[in-house]
C-alpha atoms as a PDB file:
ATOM      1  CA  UNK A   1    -122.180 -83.021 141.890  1.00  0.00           C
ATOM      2  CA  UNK A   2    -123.527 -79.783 143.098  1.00  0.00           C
ATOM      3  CA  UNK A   3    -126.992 -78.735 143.959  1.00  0.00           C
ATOM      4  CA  UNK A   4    -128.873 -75.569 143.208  1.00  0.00           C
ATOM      5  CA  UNK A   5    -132.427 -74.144 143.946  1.00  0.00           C
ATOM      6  CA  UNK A   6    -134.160 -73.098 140.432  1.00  0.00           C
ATOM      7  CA  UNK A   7    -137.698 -71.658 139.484  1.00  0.00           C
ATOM      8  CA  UNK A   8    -139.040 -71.525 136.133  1.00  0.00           C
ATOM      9  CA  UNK A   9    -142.288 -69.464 136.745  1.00  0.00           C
ATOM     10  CA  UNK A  10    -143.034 -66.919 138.998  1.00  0.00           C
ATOM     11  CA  UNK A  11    -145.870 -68.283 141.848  1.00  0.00           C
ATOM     12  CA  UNK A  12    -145.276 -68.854 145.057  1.00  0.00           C
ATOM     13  CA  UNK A  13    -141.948 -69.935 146.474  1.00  0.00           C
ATOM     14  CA  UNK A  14    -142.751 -73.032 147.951  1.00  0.00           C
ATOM     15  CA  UNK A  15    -144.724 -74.566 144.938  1.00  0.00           C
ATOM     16  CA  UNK A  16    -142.435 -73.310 142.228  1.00  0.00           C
ATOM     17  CA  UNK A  17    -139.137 -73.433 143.541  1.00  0.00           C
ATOM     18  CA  UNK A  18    -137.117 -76.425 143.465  1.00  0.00           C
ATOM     19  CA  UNK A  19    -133.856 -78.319 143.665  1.00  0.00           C
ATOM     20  CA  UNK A  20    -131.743 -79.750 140.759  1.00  0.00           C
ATOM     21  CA  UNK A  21    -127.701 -81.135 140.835  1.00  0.00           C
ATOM     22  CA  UNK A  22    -125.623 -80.254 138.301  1.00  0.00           C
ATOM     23  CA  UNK A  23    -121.682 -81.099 137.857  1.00  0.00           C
ATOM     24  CA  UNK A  24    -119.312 -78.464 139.638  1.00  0.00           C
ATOM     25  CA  UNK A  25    -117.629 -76.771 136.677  1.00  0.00           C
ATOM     26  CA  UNK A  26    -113.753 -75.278 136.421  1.00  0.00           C
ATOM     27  CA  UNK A  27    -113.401 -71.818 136.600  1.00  0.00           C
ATOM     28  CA  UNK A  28    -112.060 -70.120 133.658  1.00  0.00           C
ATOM     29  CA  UNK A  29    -109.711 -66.949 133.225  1.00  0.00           C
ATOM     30  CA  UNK A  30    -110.035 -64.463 135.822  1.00  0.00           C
ATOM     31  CA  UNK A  31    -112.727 -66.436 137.529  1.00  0.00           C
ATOM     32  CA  UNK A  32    -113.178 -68.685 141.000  1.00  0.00           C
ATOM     33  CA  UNK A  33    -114.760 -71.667 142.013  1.00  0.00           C
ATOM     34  CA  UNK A  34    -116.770 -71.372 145.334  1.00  0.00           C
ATOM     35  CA  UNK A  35    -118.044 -73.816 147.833  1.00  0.00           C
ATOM     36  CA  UNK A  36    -121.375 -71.319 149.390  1.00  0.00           C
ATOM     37  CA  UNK A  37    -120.772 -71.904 153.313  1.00  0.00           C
ATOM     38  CA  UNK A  38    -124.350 -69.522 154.104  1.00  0.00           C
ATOM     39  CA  UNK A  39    -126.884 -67.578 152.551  1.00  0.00           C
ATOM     40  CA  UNK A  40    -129.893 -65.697 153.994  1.00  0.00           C
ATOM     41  CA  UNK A  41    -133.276 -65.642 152.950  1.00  0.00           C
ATOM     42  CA  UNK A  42    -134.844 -62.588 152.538  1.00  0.00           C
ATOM     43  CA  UNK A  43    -138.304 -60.992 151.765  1.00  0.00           C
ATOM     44  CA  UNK A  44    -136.927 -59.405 148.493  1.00  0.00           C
ATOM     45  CA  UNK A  45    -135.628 -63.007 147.517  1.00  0.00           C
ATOM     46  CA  UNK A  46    -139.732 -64.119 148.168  1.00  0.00           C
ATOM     47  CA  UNK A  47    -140.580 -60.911 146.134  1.00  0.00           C
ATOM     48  CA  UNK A  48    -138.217 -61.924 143.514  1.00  0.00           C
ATOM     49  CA  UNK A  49    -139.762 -65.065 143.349  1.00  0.00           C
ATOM     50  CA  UNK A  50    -143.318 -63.608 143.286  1.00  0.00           C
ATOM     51  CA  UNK A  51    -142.330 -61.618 140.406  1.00  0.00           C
ATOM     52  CA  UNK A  52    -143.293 -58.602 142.514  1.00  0.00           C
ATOM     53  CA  UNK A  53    -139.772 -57.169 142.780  1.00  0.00           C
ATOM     54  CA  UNK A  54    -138.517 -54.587 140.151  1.00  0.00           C
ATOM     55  CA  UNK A  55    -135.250 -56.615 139.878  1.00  0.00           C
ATOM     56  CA  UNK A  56    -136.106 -59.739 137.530  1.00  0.00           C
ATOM     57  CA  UNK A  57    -133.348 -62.687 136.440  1.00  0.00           C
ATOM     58  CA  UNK A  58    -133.711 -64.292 133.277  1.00  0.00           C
ATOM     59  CA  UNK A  59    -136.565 -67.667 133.821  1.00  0.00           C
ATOM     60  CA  UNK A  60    -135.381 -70.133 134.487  1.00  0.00           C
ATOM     61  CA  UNK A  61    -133.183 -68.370 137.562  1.00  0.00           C
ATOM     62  CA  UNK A  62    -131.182 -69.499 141.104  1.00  0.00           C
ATOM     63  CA  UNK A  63    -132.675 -67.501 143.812  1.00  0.00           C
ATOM     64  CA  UNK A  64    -130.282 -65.622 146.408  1.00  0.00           C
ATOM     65  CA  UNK A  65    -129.009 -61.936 146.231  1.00  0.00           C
ATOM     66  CA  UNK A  66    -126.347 -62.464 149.230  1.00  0.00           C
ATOM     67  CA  UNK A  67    -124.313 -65.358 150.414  1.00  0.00           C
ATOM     68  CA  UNK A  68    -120.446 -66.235 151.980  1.00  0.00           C
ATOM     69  CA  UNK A  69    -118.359 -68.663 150.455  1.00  0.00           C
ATOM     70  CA  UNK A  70    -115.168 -70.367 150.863  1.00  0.00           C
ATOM     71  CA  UNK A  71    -112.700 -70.089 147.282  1.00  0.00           C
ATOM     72  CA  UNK A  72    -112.139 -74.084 146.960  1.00  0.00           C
ATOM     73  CA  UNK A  73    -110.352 -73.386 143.249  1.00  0.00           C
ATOM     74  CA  UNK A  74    -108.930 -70.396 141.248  1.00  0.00           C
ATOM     75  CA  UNK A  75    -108.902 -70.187 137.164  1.00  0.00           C
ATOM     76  CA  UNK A  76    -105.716 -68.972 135.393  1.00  0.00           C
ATOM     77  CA  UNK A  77    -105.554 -65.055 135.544  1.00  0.00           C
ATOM     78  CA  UNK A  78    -106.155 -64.863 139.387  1.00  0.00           C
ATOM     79  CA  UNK A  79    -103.352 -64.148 141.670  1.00  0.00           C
ATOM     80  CA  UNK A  80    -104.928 -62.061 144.793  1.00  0.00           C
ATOM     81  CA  UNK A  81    -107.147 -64.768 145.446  1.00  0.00           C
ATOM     82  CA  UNK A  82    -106.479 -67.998 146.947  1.00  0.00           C
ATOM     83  CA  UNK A  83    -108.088 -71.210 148.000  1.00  0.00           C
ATOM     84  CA  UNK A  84    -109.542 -71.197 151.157  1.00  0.00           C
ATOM     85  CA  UNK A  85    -110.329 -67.245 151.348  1.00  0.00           C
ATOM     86  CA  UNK A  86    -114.066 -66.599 152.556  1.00  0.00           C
ATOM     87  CA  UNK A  87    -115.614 -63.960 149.923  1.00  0.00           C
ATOM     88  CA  UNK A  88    -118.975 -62.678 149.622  1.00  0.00           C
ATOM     89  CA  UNK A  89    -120.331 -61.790 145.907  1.00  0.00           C
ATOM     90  CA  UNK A  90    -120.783 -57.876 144.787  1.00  0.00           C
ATOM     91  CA  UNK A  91    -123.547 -58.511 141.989  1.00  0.00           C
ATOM     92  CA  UNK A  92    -126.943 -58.690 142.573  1.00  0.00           C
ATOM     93  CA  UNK A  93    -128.804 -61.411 141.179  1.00  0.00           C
ATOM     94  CA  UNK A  94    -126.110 -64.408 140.840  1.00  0.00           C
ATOM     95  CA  UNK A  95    -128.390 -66.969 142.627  1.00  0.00           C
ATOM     96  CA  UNK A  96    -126.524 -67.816 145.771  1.00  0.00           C
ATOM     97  CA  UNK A  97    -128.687 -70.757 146.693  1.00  0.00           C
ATOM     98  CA  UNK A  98    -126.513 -73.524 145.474  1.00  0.00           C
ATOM     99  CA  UNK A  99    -123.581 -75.268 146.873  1.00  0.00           C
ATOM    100  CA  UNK A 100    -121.374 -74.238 144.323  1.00  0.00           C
ATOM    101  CA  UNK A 101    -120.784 -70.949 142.256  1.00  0.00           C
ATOM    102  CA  UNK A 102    -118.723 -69.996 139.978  1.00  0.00           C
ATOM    103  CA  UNK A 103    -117.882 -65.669 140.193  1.00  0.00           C
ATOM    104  CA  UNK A 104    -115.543 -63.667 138.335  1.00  0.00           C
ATOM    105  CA  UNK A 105    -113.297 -62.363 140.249  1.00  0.00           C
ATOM    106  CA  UNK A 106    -114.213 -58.700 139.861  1.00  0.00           C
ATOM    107  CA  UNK A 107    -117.591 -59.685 141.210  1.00  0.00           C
ATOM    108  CA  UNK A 108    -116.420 -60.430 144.899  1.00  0.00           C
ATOM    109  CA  UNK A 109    -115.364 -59.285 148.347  1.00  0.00           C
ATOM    110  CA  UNK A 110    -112.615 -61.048 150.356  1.00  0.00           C
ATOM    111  CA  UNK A 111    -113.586 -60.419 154.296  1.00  0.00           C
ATOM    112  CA  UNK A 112    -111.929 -62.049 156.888  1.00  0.00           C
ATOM    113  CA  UNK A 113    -112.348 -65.329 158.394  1.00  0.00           C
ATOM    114  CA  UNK A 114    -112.650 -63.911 161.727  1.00  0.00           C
ATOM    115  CA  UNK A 115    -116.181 -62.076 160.486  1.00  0.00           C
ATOM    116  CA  UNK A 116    -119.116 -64.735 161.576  1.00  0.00           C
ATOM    117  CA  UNK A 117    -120.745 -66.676 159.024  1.00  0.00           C
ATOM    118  CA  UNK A 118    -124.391 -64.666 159.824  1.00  0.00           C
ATOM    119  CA  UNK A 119    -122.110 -61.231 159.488  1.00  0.00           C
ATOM    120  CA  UNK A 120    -120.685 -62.000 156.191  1.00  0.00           C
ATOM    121  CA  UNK A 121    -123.735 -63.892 154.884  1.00  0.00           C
ATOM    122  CA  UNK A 122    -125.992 -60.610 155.580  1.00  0.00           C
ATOM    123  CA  UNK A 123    -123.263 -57.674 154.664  1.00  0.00           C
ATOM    124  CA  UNK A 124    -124.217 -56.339 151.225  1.00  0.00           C
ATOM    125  CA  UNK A 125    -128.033 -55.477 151.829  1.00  0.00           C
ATOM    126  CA  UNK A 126    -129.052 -54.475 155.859  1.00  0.00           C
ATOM    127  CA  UNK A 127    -126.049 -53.068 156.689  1.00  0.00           C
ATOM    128  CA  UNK A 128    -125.090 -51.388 153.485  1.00  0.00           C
ATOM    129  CA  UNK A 129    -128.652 -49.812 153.421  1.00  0.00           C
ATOM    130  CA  UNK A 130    -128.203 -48.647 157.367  1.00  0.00           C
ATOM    131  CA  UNK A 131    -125.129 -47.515 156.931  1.00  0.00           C
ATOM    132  CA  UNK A 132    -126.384 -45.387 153.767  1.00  0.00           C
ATOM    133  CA  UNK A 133    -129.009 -44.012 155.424  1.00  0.00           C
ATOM    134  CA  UNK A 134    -128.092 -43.557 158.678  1.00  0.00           C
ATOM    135  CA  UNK A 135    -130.034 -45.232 161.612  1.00  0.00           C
ATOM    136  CA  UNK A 136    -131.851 -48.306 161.955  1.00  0.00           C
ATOM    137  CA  UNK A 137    -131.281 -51.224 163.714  1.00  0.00           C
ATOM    138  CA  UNK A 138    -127.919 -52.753 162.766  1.00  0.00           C
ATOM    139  CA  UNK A 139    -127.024 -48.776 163.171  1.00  0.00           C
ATOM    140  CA  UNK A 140    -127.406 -47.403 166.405  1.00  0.00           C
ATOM    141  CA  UNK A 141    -123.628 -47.492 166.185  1.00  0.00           C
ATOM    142  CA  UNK A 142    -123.367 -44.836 163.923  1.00  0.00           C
ATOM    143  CA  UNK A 143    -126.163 -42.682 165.533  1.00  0.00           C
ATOM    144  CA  UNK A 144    -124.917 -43.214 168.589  1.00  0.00           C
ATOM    145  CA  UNK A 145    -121.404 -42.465 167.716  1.00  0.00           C
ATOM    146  CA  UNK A 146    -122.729 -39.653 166.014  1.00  0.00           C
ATOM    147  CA  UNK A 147    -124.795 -38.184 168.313  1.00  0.00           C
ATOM    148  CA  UNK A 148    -128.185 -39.138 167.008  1.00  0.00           C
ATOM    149  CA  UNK A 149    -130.896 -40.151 168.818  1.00  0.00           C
ATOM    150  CA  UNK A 150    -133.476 -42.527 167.981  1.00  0.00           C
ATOM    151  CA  UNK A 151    -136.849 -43.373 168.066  1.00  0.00           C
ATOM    152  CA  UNK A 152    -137.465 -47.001 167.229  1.00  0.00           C
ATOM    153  CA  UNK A 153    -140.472 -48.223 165.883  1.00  0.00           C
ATOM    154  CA  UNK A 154    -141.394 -52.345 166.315  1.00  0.00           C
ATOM    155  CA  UNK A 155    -144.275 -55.278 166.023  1.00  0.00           C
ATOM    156  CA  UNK A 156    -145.737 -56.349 168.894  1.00  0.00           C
ATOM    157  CA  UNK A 157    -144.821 -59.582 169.739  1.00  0.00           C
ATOM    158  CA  UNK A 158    -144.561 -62.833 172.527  1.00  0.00           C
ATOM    159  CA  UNK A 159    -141.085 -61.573 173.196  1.00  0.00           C
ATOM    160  CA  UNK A 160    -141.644 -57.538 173.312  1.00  0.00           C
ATOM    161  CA  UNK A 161    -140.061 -56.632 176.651  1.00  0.00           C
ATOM    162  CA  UNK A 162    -136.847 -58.418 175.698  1.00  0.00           C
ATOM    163  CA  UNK A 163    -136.574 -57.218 172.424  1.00  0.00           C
ATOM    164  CA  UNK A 164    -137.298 -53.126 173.578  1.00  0.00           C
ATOM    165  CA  UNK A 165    -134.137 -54.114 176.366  1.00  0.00           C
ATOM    166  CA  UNK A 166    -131.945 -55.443 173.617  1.00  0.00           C
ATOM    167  CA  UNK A 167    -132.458 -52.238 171.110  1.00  0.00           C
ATOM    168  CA  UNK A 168    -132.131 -49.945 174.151  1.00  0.00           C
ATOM    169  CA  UNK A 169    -128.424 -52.040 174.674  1.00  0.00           C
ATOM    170  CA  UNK A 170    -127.556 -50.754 171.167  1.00  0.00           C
ATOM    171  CA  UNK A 171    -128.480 -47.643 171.531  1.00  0.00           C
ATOM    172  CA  UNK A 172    -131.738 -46.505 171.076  1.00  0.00           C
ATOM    173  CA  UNK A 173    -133.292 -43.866 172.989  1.00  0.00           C
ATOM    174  CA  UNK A 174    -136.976 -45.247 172.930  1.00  0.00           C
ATOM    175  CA  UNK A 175    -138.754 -48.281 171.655  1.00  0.00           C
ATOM    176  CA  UNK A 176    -142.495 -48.480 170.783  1.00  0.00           C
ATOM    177  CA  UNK A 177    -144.770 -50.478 168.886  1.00  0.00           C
ATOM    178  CA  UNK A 178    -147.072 -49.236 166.050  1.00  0.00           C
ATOM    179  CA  UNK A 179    -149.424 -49.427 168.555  1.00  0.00           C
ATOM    180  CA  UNK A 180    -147.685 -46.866 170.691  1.00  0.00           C
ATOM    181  CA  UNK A 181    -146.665 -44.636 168.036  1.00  0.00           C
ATOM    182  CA  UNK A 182    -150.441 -43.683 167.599  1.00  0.00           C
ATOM    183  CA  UNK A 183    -150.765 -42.492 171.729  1.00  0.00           C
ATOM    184  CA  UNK A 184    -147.294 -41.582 172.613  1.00  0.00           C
ATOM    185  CA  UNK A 185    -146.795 -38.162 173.870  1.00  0.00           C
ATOM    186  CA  UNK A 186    -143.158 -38.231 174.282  1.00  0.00           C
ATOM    187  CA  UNK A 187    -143.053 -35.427 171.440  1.00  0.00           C
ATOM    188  CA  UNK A 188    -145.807 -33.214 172.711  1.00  0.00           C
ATOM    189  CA  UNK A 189    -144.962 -33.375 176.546  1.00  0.00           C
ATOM    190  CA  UNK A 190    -141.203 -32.338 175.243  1.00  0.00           C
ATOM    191  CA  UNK A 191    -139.336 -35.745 176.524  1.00  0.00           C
ATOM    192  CA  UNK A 192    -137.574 -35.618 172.879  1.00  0.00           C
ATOM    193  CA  UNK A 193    -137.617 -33.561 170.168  1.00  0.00           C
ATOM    194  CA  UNK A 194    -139.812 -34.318 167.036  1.00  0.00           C
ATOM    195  CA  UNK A 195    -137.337 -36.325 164.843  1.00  0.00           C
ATOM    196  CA  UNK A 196    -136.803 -34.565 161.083  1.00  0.00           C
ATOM    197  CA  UNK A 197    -135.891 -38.134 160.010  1.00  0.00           C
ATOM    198  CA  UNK A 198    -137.791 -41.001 159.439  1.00  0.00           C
ATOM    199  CA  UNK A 199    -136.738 -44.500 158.061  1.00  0.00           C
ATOM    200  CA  UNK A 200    -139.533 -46.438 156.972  1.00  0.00           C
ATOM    201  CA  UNK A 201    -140.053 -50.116 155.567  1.00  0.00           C
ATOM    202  CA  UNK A 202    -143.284 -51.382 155.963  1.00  0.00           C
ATOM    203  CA  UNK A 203    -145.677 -48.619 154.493  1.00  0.00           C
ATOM    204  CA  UNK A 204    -149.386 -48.473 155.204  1.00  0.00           C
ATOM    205  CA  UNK A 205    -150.681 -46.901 158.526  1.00  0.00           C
ATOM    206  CA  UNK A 206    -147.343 -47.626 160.039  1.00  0.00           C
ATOM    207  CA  UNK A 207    -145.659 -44.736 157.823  1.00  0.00           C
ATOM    208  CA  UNK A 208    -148.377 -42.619 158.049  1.00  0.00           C
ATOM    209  CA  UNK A 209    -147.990 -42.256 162.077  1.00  0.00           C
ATOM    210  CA  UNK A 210    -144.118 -42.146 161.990  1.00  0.00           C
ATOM    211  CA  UNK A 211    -144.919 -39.286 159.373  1.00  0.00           C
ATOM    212  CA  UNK A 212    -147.351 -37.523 161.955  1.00  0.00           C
ATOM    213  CA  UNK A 213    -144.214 -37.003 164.342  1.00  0.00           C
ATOM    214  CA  UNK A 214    -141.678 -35.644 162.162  1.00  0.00           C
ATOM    215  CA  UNK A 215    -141.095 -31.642 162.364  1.00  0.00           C
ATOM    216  CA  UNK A 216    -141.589 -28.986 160.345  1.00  0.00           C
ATOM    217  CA  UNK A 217    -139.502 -29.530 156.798  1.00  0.00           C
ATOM    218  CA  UNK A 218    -138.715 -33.126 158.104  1.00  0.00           C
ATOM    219  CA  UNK A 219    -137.898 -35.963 156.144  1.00  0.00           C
ATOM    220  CA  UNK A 220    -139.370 -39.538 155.282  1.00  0.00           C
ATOM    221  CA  UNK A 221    -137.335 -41.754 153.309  1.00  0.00           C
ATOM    222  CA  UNK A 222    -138.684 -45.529 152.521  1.00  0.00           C
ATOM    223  CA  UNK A 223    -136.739 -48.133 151.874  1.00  0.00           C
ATOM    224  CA  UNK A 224    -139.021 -51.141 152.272  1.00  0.00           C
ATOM    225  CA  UNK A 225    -143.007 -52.078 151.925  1.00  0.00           C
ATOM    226  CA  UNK A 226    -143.508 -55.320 154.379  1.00  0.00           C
ATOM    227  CA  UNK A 227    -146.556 -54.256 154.930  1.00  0.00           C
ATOM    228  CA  UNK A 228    -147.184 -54.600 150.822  1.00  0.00           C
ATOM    229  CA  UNK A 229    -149.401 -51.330 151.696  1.00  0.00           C
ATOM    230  CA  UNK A 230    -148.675 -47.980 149.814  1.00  0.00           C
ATOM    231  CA  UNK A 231    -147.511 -44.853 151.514  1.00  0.00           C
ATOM    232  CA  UNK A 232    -150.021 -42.034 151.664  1.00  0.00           C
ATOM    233  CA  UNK A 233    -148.951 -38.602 152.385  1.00  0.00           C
ATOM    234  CA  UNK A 234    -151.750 -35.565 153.714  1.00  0.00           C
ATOM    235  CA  UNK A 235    -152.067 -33.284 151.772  1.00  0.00           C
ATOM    236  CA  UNK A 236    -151.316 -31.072 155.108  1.00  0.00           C
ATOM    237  CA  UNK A 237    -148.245 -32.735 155.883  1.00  0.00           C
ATOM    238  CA  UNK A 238    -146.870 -31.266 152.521  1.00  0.00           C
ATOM    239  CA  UNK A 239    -148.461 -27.947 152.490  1.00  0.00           C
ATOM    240  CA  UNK A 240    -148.295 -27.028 156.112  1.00  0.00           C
ATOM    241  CA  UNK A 241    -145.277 -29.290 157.382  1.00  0.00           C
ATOM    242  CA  UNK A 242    -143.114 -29.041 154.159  1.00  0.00           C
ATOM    243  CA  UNK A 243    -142.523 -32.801 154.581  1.00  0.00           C
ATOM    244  CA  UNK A 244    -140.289 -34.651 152.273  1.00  0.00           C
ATOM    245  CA  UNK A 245    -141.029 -38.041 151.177  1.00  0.00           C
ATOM    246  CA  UNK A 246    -138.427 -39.782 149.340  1.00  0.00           C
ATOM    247  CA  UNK A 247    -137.229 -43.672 148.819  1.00  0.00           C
ATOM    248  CA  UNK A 248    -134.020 -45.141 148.858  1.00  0.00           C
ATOM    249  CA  UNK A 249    -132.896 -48.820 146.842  1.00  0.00           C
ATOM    250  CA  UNK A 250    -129.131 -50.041 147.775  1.00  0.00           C
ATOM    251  CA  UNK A 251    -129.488 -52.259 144.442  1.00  0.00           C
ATOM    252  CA  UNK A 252    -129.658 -48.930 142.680  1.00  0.00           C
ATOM    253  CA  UNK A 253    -127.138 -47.122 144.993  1.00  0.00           C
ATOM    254  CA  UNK A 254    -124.152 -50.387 144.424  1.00  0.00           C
ATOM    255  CA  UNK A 255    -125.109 -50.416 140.691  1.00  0.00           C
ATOM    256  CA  UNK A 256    -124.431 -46.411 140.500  1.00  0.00           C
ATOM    257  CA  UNK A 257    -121.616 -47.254 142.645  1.00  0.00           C
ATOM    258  CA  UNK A 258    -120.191 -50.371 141.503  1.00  0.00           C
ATOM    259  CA  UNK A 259    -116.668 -49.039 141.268  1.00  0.00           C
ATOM    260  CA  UNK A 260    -116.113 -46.125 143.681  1.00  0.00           C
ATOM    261  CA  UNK A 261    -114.261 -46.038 146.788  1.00  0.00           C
ATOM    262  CA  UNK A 262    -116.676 -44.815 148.797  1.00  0.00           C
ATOM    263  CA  UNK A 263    -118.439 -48.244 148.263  1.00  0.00           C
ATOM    264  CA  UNK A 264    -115.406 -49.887 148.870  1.00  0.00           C
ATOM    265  CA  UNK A 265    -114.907 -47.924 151.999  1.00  0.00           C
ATOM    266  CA  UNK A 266    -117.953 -48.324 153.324  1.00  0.00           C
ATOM    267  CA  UNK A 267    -117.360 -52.011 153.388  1.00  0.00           C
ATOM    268  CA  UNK A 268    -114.235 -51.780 155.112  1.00  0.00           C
ATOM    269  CA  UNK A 269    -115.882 -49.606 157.989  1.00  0.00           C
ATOM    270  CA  UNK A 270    -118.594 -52.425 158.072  1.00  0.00           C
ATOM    271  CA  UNK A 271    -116.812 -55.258 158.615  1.00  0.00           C
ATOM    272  CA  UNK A 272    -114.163 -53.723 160.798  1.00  0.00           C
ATOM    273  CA  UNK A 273    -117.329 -52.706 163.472  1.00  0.00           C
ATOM    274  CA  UNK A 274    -118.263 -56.502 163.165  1.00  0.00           C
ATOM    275  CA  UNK A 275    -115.400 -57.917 163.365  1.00  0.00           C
ATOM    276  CA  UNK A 276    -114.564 -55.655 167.022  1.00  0.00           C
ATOM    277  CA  UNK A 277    -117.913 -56.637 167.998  1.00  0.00           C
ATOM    278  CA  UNK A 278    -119.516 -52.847 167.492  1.00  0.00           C
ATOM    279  CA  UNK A 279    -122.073 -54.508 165.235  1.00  0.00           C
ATOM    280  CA  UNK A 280    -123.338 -57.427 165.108  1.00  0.00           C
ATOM    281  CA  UNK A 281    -125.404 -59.650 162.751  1.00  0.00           C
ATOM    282  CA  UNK A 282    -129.506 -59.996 162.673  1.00  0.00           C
ATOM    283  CA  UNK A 283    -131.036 -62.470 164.933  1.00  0.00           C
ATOM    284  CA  UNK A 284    -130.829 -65.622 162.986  1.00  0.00           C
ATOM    285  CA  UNK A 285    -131.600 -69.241 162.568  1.00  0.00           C
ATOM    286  CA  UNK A 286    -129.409 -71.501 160.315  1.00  0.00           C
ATOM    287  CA  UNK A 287    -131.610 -74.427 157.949  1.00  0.00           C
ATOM    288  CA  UNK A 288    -130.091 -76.846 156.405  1.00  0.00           C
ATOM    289  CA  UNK A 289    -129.893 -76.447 152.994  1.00  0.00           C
ATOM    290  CA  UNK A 290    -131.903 -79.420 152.580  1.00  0.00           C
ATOM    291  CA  UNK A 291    -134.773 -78.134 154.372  1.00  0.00           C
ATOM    292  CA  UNK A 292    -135.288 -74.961 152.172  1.00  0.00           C
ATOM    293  CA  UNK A 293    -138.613 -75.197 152.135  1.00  0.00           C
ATOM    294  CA  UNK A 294    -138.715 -74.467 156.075  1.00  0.00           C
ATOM    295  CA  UNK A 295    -136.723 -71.543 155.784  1.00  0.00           C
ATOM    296  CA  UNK A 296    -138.955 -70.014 152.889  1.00  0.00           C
ATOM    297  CA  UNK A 297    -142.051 -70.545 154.671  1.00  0.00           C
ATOM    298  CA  UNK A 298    -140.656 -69.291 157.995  1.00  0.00           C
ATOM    299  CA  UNK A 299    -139.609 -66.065 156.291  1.00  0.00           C
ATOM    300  CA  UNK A 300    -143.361 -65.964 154.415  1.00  0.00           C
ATOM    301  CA  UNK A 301    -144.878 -66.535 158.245  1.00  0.00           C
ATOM    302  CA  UNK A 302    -145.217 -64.397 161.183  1.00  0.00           C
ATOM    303  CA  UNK A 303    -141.249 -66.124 162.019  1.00  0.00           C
ATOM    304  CA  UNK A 304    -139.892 -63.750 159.890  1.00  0.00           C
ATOM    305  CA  UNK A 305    -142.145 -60.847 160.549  1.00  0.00           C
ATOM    306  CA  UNK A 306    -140.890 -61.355 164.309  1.00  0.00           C
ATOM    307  CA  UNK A 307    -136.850 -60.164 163.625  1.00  0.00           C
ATOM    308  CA  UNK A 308    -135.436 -63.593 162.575  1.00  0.00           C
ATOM    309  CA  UNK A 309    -133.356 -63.692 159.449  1.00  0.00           C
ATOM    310  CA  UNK A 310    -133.433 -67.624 158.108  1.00  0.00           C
ATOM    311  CA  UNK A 311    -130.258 -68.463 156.731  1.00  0.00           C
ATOM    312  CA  UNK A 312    -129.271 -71.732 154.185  1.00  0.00           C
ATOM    313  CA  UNK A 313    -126.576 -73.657 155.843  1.00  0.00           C
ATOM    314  CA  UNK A 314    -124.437 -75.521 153.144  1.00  0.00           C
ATOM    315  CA  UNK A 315    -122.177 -77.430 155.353  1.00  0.00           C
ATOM    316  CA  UNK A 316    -124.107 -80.742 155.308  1.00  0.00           C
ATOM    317  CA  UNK A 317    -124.165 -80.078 151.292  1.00  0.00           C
END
């Protein structure tokens, strides 16, 4: 038998999700059976869930947008594909919290076994979006290698000091808190330039003072709202400043994309910078797949505010 997560009604996740078993079915033509070895938890899964995110299954749904698996059988019609490879799925939506899943094989990645379980489990969303847009943190690679520098904008937190040491190690040029942003006068006094890019995910009062930095014509492009506040822009920023404000969705970007090489490409590049160790995965903590509950509360709670993805581990499954 296999196992799946499944909600009915949106609420929240820890009241209306739950866990059913169901027989492992046989793949058909041109499909794959797959035994899911990891898959993360992430705030747009809770949003999902919520029924606050624009993307919305069909009720009753399997939660998970990203996942690795391990091919355990293949259906008639597939010949590149064998059992045993480690793929990841393309399509959003599929509900990769379950132990078993069944994908057609146009839907999937094969990556190699050498790329860590928390690398491949995490590859279509973070990195795809950094690598997109640029700079943030799984990044600094590209700026870096490019040239760029960066500010880098954090929560505080218990472990602040070793967090700002391990950004600066990947390449940023400085760290602050939101806190800091507000008195820092590394742009005034001339220590760096005022940035004309700015990459912002939580919203509120946090976007508004990474918007106060950027320089004349600069541009703000959003790609997240943790802070579940809305982005205001002054009037003066757009009159005086010429400030751009746009947003940027991967979902939208792969769906657009589905089929090109440059998406295709871009995954190669990816997982050939993990795989020589030029980028790594998130700071992580595996949960048994048993103990989902733990994971979803953890990434509700001021856990997964602090940096640490929560990944479902299916071994024990």
């Amino acid at each position: 038998m296999a196992s799946k997560l499944v909600y009915s009604e949106y609420g929240d996740p820890v009241k209306v999700v739950h866990k059913e078993n169901e027989e492992i079915p046989n793949p058909k033509e041109n499909e794959v059976l797959v035994k899911m070895l990891a898959a993360p938890v992430n705030p747009a899964d809770v949003n999902t869930i919520e029924g606050k995110y624009p993307s919305k299954p069909p009720l009753p749904a399997v939660p998970g947008n990203e996942g690795v698996g391990k091919i355990i059988k293949v259906g008639p019609g597939v010949i590149e594909l064998s059992e045993g490879d480690h793929i990841v799925p393309l399509t959003n939506n599929l509900g990769t919290w379950r132990t078993h899943l069944i994908l057609s094989r146009d839907n999937i990645l094969k990556v190699p076994k050498k790329l860590g379980l928390v690398e491949a489990a995490t590859l279509t969303v973070n990195p795809c979006t950094a690598y997109r847009m640029l700079v943030v943190r799984m990044s600094f690679r590209f700026a870096v290698r490019g040239g760029v520098r960066s500010v880098n904008v954090v929560r505080a937190r218990p472990d602040l000091a070793e967090l700002k040491a391990f950004l600066v190690e990947l390449g940023a040029n400085q760290v602050l808190t939101e806190e800091e942003v507000r008195t820092t006068d590394i742009f005034k006094s001339g220590k760096l330039e005022k940035p004309n890019l700015a990459l912002n995910c939580v919203g509120g009062k946090s976007a508004l003072e990474i918007m106060r930095h950027l320089q004349h014509g600069g541009t703000m492009v959003t790609y997240g709202g943790m802070s579940r506040e809305p982005v205001t822009v002054p009037t003066s920023a757009l009159i005086f400043k010429d400030i751009h404000v746009r947003g940027f969705w991967m979902t939208r970007w792969s769906k657009e994309n589905s089929d090109t090489v440059d998406r295709m490409e871009m995954f190669e590049e990816l997982i050939s910078l993990m795989t020589s160790n030029d980028l790594q995965g998130p700071k992580s903590q595996m949960v048994d797949f048993d103990n989902y509950k733990e994971a979803l509360i953890n990434t509700m709670t001021a856990k997964g505010m602090a940096g640490t993805k929560f990944i479902l581990n299916f071994d024990k499954s």
